[in-house]
C-alpha atoms as a PDB file:
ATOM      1  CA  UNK A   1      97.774 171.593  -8.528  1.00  0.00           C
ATOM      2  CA  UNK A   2      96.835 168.554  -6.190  1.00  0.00           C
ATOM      3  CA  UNK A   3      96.640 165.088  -7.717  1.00  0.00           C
ATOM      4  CA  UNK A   4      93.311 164.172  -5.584  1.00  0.00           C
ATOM      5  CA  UNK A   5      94.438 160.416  -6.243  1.00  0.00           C
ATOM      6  CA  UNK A   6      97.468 161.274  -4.079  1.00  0.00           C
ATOM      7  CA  UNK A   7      95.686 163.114  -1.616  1.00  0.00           C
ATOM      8  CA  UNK A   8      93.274 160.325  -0.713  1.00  0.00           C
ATOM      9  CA  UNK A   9      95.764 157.604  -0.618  1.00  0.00           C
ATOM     10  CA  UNK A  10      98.016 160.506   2.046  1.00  0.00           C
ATOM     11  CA  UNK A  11      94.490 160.382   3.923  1.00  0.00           C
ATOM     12  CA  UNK A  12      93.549 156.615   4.041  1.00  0.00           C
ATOM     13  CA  UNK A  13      97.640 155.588   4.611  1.00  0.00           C
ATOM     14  CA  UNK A  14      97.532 158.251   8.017  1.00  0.00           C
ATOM     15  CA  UNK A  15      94.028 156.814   9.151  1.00  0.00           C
ATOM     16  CA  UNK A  16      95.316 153.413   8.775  1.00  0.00           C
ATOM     17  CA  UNK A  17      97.630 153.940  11.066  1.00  0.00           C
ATOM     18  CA  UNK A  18      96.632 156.291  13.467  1.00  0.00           C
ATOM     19  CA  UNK A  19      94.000 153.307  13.879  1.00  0.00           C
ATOM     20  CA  UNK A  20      96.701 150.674  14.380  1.00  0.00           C
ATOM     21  CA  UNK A  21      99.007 152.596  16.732  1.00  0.00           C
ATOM     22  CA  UNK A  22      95.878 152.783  18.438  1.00  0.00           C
ATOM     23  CA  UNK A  23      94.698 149.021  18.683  1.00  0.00           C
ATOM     24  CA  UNK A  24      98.376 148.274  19.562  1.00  0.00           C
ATOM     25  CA  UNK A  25      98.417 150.843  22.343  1.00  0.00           C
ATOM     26  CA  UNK A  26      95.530 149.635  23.623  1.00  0.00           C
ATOM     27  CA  UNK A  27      96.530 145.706  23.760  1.00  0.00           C
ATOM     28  CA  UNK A  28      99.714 146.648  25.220  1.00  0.00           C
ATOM     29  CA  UNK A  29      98.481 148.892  28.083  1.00  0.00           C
ATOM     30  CA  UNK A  30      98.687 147.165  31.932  1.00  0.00           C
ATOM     31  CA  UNK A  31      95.049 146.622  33.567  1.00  0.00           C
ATOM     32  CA  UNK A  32      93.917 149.467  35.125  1.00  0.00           C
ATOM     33  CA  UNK A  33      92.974 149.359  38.560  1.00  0.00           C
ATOM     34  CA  UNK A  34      89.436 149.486  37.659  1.00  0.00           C
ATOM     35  CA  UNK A  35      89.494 145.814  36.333  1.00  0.00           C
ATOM     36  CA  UNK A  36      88.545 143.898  38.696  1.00  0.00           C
ATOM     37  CA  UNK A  37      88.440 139.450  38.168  1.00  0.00           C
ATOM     38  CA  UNK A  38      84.966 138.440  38.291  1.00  0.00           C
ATOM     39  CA  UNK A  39      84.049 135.337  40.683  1.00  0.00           C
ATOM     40  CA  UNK A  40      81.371 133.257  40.412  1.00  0.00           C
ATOM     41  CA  UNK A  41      78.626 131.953  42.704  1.00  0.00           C
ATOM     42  CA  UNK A  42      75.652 129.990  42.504  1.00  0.00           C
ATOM     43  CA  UNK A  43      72.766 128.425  44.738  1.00  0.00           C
ATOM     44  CA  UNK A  44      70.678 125.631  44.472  1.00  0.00           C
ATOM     45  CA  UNK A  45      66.955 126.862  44.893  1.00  0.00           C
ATOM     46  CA  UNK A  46      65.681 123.557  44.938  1.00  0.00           C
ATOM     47  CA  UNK A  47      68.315 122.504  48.264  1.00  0.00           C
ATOM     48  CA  UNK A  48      67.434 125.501  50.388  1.00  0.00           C
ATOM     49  CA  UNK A  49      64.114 124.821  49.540  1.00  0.00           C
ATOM     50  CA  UNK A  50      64.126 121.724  50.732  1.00  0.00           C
ATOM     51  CA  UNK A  51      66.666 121.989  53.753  1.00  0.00           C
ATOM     52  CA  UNK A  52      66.476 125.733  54.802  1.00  0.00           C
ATOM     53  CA  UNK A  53      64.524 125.498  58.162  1.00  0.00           C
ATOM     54  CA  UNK A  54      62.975 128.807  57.360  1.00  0.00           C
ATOM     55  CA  UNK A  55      61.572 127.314  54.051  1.00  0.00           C
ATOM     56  CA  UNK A  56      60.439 124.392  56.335  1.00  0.00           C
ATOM     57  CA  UNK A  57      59.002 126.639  58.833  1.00  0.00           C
ATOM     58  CA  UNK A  58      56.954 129.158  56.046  1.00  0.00           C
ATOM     59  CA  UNK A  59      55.436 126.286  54.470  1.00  0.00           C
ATOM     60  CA  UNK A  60      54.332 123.914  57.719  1.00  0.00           C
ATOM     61  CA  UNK A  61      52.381 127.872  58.580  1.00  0.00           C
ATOM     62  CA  UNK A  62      50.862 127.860  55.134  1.00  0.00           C
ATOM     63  CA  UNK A  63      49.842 124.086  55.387  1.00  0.00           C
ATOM     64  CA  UNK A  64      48.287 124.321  58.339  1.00  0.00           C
ATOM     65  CA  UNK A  65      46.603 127.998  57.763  1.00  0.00           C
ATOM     66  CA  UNK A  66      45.171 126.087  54.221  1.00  0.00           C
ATOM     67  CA  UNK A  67      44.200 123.018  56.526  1.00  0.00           C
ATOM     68  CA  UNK A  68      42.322 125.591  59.456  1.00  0.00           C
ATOM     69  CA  UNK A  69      40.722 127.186  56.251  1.00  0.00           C
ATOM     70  CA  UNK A  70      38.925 123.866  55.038  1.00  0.00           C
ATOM     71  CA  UNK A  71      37.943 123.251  58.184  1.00  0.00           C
ATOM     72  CA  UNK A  72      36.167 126.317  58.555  1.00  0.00           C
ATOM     73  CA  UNK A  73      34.552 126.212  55.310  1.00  0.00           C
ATOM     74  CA  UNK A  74      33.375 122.719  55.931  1.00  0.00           C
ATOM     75  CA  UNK A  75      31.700 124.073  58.911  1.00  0.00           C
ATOM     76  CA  UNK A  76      30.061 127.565  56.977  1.00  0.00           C
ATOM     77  CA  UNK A  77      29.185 125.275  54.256  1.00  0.00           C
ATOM     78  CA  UNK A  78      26.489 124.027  56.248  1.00  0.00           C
ATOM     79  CA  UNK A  79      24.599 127.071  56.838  1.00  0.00           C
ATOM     80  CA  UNK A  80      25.040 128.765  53.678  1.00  0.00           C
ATOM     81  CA  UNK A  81      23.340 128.819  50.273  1.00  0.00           C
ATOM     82  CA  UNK A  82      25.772 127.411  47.361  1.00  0.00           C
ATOM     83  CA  UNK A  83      26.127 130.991  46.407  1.00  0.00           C
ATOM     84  CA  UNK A  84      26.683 132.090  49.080  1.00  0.00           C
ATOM     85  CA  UNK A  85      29.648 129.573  50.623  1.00  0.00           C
ATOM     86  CA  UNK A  86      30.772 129.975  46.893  1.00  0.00           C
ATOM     87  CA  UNK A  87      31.119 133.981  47.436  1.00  0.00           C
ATOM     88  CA  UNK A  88      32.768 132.651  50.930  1.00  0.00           C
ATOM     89  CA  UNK A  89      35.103 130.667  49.784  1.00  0.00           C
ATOM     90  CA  UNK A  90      36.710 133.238  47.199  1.00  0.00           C
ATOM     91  CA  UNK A  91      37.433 135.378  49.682  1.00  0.00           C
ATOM     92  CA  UNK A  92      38.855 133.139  52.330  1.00  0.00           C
ATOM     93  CA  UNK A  93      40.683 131.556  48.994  1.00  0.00           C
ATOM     94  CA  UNK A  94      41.987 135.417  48.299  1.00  0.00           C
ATOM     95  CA  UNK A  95      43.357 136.270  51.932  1.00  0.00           C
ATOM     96  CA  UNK A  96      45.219 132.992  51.725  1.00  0.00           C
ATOM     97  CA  UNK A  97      46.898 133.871  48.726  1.00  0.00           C
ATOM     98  CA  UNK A  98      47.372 137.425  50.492  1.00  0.00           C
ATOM     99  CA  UNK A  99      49.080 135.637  53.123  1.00  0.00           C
ATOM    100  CA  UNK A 100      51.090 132.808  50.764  1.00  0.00           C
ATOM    101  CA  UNK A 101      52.458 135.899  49.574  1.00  0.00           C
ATOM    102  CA  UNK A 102      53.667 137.858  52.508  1.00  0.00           C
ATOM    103  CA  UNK A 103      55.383 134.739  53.052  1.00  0.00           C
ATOM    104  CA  UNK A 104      57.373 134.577  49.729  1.00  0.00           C
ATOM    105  CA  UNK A 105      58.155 137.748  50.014  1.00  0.00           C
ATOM    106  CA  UNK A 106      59.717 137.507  53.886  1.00  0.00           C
ATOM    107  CA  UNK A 107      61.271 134.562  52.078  1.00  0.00           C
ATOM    108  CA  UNK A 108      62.696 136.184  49.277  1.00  0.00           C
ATOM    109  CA  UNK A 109      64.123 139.078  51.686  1.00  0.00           C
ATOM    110  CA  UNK A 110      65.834 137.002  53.640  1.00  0.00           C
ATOM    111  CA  UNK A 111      67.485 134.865  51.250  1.00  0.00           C
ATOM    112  CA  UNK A 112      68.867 138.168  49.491  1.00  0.00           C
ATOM    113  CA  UNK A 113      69.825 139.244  52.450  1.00  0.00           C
ATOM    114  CA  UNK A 114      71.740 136.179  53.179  1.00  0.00           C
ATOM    115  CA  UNK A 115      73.333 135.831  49.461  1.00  0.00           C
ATOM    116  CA  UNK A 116      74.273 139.483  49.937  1.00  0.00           C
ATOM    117  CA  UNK A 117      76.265 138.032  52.797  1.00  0.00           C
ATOM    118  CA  UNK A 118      77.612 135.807  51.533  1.00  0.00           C
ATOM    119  CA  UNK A 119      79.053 137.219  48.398  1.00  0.00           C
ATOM    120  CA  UNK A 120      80.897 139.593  50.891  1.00  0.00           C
ATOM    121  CA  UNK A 121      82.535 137.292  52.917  1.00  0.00           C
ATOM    122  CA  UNK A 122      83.285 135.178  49.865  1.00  0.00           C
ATOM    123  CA  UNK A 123      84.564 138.086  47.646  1.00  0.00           C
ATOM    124  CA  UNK A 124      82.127 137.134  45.235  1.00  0.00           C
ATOM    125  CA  UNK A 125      81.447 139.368  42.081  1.00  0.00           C
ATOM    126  CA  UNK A 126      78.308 137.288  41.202  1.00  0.00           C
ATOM    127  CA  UNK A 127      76.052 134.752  42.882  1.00  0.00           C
ATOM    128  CA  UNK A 128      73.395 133.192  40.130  1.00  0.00           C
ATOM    129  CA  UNK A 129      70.974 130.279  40.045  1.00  0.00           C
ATOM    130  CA  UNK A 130      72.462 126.573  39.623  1.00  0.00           C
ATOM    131  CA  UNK A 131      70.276 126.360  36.671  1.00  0.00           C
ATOM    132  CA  UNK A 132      71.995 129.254  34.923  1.00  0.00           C
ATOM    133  CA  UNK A 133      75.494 128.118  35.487  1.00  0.00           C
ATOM    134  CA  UNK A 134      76.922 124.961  32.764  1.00  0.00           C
ATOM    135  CA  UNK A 135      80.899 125.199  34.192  1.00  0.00           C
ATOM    136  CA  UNK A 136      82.620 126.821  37.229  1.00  0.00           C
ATOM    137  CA  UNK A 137      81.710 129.187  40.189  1.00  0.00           C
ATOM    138  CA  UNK A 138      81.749 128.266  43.795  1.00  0.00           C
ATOM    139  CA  UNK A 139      78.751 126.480  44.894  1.00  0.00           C
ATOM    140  CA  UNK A 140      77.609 127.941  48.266  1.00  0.00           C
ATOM    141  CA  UNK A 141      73.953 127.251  48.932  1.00  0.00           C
ATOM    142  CA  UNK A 142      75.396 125.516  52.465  1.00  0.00           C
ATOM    143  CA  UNK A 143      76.362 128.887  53.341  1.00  0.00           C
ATOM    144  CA  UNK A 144      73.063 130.322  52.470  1.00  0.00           C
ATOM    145  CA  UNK A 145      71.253 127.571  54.073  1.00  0.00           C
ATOM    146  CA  UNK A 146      73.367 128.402  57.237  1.00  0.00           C
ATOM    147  CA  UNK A 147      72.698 132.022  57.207  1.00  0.00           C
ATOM    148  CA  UNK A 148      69.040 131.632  56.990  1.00  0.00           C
ATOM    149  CA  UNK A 149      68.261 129.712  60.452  1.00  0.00           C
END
């Protein structure tokens, strides 16, 4: 007859080690081809922001669009009823957010295109925010900056 104490300690002794061999296979095995190093970049929103011409550009067309807008509404406001320049005014307000943002979006585009870039010719795994980065990676906002003009 089978002693079912023995038989259990035969099935939890085999386990055991098929499970070690196992571990110790796998933290002796080479890297496969398919691991790859990761490299890190980041950007600084707040420098292309402030040094990207195209950033420069976007927002000088936005000041002065807002700027033509007050003008005009100075001028309506004179021949309109409160309720009426009130009604005006949202929807002047509501294409100018419209057009704030096309131009965050043409903005966005063409910094993604230029990070894309950039990652290529850097071999970079990973480009993140500055923010999101406490140690390391390879700062190349320049390089985005320079892409952008």
């Amino acid at each position: 007859m089978f002693n079912i104490k023995k038989v259990f300690i035969s099935f939890v002794v085999v386990t055991l080690l098929s499970i070690g061999t196992a571990f110790a296979s796998a933290e002796t095995q080479p890297l496969s081809q398919s691991t790859q190093i990761c490299t890190i970049g980041f950007i600084d929103m707040n420098k292309i922001m402030k040094e990207s011409l195209m950033a420069k550009a976007l927002q000088e067309e936005l000041n002065q669009k807002g700027q033509e807008i007050t003008d005009s509404l100075k001028v309506e406001k004179e021949n309109l009823t409160q309720e009426e320049f009130q009604q005006r005014q949202a929807e002047v307000y509501g294409g100018f957010l419209k057009l704030k943002q096309e131009m965050e979006a043409k903005f966005d585009t063409n910094i993604y295109q230029a990070v894309e870039k950039v990652a290529k010719e850097k071999n970079l795994t990973v480009i993140l925010y500055k923010s999101s980065v406490n140690c390391g990676g390879i700062d190349v906002t320049s390089d985005v900056i320079n892409i952008m003009k």
